[in-house]
Protein backbone atom coordinates (compact mmCIF):
# COMPACT_ATOMS: atom_id res chain seq x y z
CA UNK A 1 206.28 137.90 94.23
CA UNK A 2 202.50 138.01 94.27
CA UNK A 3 200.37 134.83 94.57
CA UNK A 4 197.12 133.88 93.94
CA UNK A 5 195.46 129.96 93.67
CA UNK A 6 196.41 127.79 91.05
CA UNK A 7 193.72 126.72 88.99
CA UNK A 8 192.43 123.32 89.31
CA UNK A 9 189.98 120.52 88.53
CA UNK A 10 188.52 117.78 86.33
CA UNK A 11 188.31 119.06 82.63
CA UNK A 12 185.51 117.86 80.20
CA UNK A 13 185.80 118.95 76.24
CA UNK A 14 183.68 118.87 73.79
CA UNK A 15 183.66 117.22 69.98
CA UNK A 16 184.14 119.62 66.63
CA UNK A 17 180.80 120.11 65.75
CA UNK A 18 180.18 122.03 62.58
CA UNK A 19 176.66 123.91 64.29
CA UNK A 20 179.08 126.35 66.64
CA UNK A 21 181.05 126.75 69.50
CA UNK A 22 180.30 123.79 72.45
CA UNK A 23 181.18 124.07 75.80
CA UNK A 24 181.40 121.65 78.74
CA UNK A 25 182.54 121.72 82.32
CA UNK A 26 182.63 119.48 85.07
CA UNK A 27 181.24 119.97 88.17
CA UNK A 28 183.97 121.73 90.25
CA UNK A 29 186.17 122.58 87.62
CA UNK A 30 187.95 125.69 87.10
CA UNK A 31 188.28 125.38 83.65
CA UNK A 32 186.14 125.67 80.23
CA UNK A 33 186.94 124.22 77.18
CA UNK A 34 184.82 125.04 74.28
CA UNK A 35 185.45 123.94 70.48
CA UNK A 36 184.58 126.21 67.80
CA UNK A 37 183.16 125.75 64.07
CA UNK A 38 185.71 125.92 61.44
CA UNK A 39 183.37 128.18 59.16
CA UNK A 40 185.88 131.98 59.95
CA UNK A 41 187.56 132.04 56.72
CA UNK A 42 184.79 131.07 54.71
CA UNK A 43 182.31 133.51 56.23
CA UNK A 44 185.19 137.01 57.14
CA UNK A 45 185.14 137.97 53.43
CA UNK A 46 187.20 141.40 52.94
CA UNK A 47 183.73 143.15 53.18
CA UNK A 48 182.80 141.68 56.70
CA UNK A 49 185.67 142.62 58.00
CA UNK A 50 185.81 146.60 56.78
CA UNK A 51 182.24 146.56 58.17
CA UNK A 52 183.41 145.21 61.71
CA UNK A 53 183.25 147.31 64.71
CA UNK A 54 184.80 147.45 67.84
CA UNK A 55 183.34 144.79 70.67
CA UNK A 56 183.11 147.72 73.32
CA UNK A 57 183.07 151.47 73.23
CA UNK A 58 185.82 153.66 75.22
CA UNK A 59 185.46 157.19 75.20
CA UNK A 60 187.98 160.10 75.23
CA UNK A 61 186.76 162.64 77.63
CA UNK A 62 186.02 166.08 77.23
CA UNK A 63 189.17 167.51 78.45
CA UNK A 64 191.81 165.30 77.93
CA UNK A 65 194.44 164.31 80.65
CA UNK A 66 197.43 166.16 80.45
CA UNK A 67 201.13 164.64 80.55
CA UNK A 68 199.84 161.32 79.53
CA UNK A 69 201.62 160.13 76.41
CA UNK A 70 199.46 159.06 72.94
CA UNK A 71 199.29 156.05 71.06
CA UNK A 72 200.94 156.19 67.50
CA UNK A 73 200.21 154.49 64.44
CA UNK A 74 202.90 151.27 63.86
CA UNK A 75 203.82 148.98 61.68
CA UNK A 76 202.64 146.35 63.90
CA UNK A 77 204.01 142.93 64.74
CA UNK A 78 203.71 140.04 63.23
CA UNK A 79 202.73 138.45 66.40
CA UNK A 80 200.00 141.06 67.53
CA UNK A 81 196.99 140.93 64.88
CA UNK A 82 193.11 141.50 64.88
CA UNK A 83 190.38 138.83 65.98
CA UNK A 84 187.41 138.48 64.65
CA UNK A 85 184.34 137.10 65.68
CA UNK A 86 180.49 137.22 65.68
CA UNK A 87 179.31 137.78 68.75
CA UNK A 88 175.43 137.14 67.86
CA UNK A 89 175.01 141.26 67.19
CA UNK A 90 177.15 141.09 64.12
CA UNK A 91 180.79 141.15 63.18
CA UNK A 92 183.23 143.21 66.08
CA UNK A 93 187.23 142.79 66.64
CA UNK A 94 189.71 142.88 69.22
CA UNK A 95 193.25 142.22 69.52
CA UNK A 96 195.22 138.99 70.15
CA UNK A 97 198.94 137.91 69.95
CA UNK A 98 200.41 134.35 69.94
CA UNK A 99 201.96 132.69 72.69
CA UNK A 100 204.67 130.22 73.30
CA UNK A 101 203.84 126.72 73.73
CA UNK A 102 204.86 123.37 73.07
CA UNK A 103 202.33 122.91 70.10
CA UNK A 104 203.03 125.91 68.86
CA UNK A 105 199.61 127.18 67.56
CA UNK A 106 197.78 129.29 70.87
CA UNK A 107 196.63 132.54 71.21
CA UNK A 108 196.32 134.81 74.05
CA UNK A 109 193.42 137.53 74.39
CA UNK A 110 191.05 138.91 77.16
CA UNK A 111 187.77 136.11 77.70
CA UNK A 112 185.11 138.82 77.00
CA UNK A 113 187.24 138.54 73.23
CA UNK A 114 185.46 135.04 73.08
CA UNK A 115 183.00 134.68 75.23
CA UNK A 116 179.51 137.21 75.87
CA UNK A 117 178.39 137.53 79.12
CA UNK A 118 175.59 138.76 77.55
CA UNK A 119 173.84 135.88 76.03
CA UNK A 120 175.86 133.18 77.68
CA UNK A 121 177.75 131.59 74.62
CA UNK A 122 180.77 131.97 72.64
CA UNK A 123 181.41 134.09 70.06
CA UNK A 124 181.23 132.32 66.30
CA UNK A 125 183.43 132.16 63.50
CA UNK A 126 186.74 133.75 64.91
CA UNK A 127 189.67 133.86 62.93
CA UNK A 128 192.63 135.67 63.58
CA UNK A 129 194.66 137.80 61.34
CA UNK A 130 198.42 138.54 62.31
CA UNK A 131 200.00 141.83 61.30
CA UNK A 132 196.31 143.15 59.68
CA UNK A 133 196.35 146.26 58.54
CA UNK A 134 193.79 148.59 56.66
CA UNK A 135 192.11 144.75 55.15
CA UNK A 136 195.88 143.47 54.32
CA UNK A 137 196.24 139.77 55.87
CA UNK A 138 200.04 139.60 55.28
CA UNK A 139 200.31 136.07 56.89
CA UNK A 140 197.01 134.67 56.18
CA UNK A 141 193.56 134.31 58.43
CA UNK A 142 193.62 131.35 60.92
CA UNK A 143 190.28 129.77 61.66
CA UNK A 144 190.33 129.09 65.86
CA UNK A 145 188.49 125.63 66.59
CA UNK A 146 189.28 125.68 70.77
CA UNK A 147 189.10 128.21 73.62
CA UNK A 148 189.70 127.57 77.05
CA UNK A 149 189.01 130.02 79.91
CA UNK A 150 188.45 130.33 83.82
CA UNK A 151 184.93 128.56 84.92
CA UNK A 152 184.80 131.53 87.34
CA UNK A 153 185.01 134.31 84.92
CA UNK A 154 182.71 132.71 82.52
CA UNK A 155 180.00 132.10 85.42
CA UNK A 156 180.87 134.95 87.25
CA UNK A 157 182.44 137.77 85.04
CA UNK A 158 185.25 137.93 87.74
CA UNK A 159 187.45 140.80 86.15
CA UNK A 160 190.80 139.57 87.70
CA UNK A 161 189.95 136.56 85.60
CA UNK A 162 189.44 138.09 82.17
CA UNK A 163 192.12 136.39 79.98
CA UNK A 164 191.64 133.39 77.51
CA UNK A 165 193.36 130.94 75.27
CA UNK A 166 192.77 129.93 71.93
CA UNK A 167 194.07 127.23 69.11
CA UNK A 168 194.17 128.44 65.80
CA UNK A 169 194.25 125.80 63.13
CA UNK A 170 197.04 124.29 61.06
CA UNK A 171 197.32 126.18 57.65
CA UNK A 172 199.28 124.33 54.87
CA UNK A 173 200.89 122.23 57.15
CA UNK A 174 202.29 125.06 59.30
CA UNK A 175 201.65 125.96 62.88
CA UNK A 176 201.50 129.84 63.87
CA UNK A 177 203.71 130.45 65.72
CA UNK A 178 206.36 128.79 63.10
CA UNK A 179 205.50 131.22 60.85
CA UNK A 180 205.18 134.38 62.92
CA UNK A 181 206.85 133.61 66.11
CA UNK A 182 205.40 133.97 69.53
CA UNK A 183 205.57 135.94 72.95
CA UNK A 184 206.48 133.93 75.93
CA UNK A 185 204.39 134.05 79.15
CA UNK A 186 205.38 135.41 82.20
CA UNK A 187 203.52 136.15 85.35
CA UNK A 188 204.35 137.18 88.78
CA UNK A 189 206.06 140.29 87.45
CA UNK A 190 204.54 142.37 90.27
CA UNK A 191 202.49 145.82 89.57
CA UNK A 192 205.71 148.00 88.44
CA UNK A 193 206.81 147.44 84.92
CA UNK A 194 208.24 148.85 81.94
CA UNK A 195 206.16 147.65 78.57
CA UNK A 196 204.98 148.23 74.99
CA UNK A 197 201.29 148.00 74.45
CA UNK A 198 200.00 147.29 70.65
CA UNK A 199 196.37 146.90 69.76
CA UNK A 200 193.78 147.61 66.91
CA UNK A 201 191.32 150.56 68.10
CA UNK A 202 188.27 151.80 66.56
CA UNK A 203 188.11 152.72 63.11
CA UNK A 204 186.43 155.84 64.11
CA UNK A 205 189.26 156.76 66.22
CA UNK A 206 192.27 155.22 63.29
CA UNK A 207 190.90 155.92 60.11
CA UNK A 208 194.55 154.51 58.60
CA UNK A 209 192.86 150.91 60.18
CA UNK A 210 196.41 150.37 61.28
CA UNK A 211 197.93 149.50 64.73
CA UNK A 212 198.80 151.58 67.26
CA UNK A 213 201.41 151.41 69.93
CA UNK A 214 202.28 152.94 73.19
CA UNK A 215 205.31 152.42 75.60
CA UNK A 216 204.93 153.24 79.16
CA UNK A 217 204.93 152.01 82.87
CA UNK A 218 202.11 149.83 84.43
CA UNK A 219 200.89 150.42 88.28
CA UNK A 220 198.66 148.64 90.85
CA UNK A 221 195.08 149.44 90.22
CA UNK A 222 193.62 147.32 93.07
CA UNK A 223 195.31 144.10 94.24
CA UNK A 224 194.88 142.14 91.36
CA UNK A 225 194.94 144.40 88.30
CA UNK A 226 196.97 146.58 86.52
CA UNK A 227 196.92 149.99 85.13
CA UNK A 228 198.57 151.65 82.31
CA UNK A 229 197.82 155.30 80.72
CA UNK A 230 198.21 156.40 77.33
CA UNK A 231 195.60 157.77 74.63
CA UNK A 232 194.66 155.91 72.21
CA UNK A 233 192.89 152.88 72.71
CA UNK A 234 189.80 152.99 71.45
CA UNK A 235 186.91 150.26 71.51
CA UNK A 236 189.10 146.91 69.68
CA UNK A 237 192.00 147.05 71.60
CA UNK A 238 190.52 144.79 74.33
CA UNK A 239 192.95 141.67 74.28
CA UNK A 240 196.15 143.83 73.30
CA UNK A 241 199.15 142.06 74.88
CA UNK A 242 201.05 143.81 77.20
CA UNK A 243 204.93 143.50 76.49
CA UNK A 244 207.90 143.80 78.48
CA UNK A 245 211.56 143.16 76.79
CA UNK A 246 210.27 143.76 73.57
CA UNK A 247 212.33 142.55 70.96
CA UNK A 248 212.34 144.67 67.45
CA UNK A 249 213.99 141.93 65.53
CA UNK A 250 211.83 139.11 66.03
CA UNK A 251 208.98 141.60 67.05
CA UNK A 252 208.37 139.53 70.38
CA UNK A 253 208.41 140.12 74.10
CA UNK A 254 207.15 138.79 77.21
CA UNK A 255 203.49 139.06 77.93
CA UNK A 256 202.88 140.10 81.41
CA UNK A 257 198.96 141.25 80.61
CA UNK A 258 196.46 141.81 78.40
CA UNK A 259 193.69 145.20 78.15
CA UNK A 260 190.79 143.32 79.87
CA UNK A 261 190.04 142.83 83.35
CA UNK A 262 188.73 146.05 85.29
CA UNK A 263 185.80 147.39 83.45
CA UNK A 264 186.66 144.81 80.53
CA UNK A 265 189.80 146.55 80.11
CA UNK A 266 188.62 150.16 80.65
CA UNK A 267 185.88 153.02 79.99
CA UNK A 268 187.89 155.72 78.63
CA UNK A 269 190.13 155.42 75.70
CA UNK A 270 193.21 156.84 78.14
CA UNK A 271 193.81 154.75 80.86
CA UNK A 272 193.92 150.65 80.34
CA UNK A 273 193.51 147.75 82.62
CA UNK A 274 194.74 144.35 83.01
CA UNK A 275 194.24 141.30 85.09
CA UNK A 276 197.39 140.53 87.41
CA UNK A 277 199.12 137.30 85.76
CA UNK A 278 199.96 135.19 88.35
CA UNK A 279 200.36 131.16 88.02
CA UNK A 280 196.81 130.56 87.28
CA UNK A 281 197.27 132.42 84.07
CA UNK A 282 199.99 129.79 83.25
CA UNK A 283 197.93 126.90 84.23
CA UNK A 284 195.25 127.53 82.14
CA UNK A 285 197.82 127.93 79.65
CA UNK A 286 199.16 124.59 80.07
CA UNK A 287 195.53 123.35 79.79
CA UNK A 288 194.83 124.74 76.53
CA UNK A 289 198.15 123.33 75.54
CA UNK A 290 197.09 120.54 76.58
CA UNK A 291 193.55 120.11 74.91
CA UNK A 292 194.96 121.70 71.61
């Protein structure tokens, strides 16, 4: 079993405020919430979201890697879906899934997915969009209105810190995860695993606009992040829940990672990282739980 600190600290939040995402944190916490404008639906018409692009670009190189498996187009799950955002440089996407909790309505992605280091603020109008594929929204687009991730990655950019949680809002009376279903955490799973990997790359790279999905075996990349090789995942993929046990039926697993992390997840389109999830990941879980 690998360790590393629990997260800890006073937690401050801040109001729903209609002018955009608003951020607090007390001195010496480890934790940021942030509450976000309720404007995503309104403003990701079908239009904005064909004309989205990738947040980050990952190559293929010039001669490929041999004996590395390739990502295939899938029907998806109905837990994985794209998230979408404005990051203040236009419209981009990643990749998100939900995640079991008590309330029932949280989302799991990499931080850099909600927050640019960039500019210093959080990204505007997200909504999230289960099972999308090719501008379908089979089970609707869910408006997020809270985010919560590590102090230290947001003030630092610390790459083994490079996951984040976000509430998605009630639709017609129903939470997420009642309607789609969720993963279920797990962490200290060590660097050796067997899992499925499902994301939304580049359209560039996947003209269908459709997931993709690879299965293969994650490593130790250094002593807090993960590696895992396949081609295929493009720019957009950053967030894409790694999945071990994966259930076809109710299209669920457990999450032991997420492409983020090293390099936010990776510079070529080939090989993927992921932060090591250890019990901090679940604290801050239990914290957006918590706040939501």
């Amino acid at each position: 079993m690998i360790g590393r600190r629990l997260l800890c600290g006073v937690l401050a939040t801040a109001p729903l405020l209609p002018a955009g995402p608003v951020a607090l944190a007390a001195r010496g916490s480890s934790q940021v919430v942030a509450s976000g404008e309720l404007t995503g639906v309104a403003y990701w018409t079908s239009a904005r979201m064909a004309a989205a692009t990738p947040l980050g670009r990952r190559v293929a190189e010039d001669v490929p890697e041999v004996g590395i498996p390739s990502a295939r187009g899938v029907a998806g799950s109905k837990v994985i879906g794209a998230l979408f955002f404005n990051n203040g440089t236009g419209g981009h996407y990643c990749t998100a899934s939900v995640i079991r909790t008590p309330k029932r309505n949280m989302l799991l992605t990499a931080a850099h997915c909600l927050y640019n280091q960039a500019t210093h603020d959080w990204h505007r109008h997200i909504v999230f969009v289960p099972r999308y594929s090719a501008g379908r929204r089979p089970y609707g687009t869910w408006p997020v209105w809270l985010m919560v991730a590590d102090k230290r990655w947001i003030d630092q950019g610390d790459p083994d810190l490079d996951y984040a949680f976000a509430a998605v809002q009630v639709m017609r009376g129903r939470r997420i995860a009642d309607v789609v279903g969720a993963n279920a955490l797990q962490v200290n799973r060590g660097y050796t695993n067997r899992i499925l990997v499902a994301g939304y790359p580049a359209k560039e790279n996947n003209p269908a606009d459709r997931p993709v999905g690879c299965a293969g075996q994650t490593h130790r990349q250094a002593r807090f992040q993960l590696r895992f090789d396949c081609h295929g995942f493009y720019g957009g993929t950053s967030g894409s829940p790694w999945l071990s046990d994966y259930d076809n039926r109710t299209q669920s697993g457990h999450v032991i990672g997420v492409i983020g992390g090293y390099q936010e997840g990776g510079s070529e389109e080939w090989r993927s990282y992921s932060p090591l999830f250890t019990a901090g990941v679940a604290t801050l879980m239990a914290t957006a739980n918590n706040q939501a």
